[in-house]
C-alpha atoms as a PDB file:
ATOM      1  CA  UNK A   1      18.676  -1.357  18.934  1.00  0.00           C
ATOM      2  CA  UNK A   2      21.531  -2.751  16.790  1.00  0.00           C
ATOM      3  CA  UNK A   3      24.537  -5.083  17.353  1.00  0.00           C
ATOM      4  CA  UNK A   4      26.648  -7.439  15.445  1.00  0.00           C
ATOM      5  CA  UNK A   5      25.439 -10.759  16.528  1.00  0.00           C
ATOM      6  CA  UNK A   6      28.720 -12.802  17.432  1.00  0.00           C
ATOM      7  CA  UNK A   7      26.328 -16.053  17.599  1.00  0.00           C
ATOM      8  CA  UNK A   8      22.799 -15.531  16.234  1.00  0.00           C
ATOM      9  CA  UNK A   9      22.563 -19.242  15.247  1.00  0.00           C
ATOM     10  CA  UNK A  10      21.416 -19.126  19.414  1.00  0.00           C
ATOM     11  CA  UNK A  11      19.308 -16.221  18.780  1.00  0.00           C
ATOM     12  CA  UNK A  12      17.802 -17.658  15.837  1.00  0.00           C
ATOM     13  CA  UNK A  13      16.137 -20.292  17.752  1.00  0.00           C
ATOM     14  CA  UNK A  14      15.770 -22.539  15.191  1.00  0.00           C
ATOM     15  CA  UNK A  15      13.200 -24.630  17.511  1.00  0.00           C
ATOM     16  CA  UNK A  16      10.832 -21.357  17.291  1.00  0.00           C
ATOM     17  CA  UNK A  17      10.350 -21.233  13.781  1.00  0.00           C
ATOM     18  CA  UNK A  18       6.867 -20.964  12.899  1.00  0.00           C
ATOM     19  CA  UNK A  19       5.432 -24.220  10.800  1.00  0.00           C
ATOM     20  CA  UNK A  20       2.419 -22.518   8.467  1.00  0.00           C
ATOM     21  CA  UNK A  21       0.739 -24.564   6.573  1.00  0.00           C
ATOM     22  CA  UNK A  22       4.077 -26.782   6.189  1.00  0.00           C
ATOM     23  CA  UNK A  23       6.204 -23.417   5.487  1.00  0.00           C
ATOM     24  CA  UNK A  24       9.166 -23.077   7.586  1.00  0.00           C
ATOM     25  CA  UNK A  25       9.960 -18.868   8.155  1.00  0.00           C
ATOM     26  CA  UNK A  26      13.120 -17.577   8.637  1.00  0.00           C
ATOM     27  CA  UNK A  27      12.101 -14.986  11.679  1.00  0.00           C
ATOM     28  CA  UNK A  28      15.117 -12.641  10.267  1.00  0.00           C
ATOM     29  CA  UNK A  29      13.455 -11.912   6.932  1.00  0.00           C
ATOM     30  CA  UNK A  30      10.570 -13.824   6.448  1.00  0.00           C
ATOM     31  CA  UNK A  31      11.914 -15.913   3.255  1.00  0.00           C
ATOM     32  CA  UNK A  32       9.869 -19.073   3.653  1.00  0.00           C
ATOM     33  CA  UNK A  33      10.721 -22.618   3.121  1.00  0.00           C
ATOM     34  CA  UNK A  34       9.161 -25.777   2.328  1.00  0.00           C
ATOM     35  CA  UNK A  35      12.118 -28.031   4.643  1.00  0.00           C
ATOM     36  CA  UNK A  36      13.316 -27.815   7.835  1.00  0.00           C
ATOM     37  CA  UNK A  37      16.653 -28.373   6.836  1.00  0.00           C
ATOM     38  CA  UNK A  38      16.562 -25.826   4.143  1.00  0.00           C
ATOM     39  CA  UNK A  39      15.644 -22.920   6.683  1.00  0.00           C
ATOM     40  CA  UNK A  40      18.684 -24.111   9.272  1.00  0.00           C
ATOM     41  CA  UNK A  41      20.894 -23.406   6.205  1.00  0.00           C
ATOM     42  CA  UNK A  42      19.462 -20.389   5.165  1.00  0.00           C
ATOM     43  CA  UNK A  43      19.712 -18.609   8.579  1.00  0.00           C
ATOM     44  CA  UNK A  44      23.630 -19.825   8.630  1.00  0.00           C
ATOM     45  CA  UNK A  45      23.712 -16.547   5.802  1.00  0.00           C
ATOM     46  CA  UNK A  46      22.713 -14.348   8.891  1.00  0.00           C
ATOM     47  CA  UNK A  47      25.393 -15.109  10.989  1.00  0.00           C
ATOM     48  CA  UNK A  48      27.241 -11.545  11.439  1.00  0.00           C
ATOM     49  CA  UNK A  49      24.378  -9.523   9.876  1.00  0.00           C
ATOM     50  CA  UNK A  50      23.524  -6.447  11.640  1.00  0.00           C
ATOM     51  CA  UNK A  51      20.644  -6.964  13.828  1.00  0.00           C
ATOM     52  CA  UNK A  52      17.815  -4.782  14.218  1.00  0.00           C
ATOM     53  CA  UNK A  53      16.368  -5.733  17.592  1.00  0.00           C
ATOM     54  CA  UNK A  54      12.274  -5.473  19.119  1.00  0.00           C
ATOM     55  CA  UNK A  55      12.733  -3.540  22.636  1.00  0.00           C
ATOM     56  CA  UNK A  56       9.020  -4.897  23.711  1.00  0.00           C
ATOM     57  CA  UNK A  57       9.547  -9.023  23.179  1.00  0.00           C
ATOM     58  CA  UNK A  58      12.816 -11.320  22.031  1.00  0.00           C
ATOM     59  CA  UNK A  59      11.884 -10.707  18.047  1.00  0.00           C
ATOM     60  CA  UNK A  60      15.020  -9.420  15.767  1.00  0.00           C
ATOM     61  CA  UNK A  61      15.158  -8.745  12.461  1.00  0.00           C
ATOM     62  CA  UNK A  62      17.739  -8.204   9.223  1.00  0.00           C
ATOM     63  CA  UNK A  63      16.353  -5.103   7.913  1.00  0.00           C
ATOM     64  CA  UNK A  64      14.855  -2.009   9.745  1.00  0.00           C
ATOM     65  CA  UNK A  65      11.805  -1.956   7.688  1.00  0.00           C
ATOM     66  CA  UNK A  66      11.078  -5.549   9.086  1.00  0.00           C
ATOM     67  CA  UNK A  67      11.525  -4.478  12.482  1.00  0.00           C
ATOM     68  CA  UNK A  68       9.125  -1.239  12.199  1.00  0.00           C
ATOM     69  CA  UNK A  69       6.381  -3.159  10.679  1.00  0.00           C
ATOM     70  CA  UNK A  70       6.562  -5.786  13.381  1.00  0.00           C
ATOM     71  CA  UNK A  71       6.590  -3.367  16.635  1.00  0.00           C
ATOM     72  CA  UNK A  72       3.386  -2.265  15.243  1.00  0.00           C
ATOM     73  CA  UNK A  73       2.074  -5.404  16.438  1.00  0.00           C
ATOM     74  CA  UNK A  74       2.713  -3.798  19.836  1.00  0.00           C
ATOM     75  CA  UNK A  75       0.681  -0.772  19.707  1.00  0.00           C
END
């Protein structure tokens, strides 16, 4: 499902971004970053974006493709 996220800094939760191998991911598009700091501002960008929504867990995403590849992770 869609919707315009009116506050997706909240939906971001920027305390559940995944630490790989000292790589901070943004969970709306995957861009990667080396800095805490440096994801926080680069999920500020997605603020208003469409959001393409998981139905089976809390995920969302920025693009469609995104979102299709990840609910096969639920299959």
């Amino acid at each position: 499902k869609t919707h315009e996220a009116k506050d997706l800094s909240l939906h971001l939760k920027l305390h559940a971004a995944e630490k790989e191998v000292g790589e901070f991911r943004c969970d709306m598009c995957y861009k990667s970053f080396s800095q805490l700091n440096l994801l926080r501002r680069h999920q500020e960008s997605h603020v208003g974006q469409v959001v393409y929504e998981c139905t089976e867990c809390d995920k969302a995403f920025a693009f469609p493709h995104l979102l299709e590849a990840h609910q096969q992770s639920h299959v």
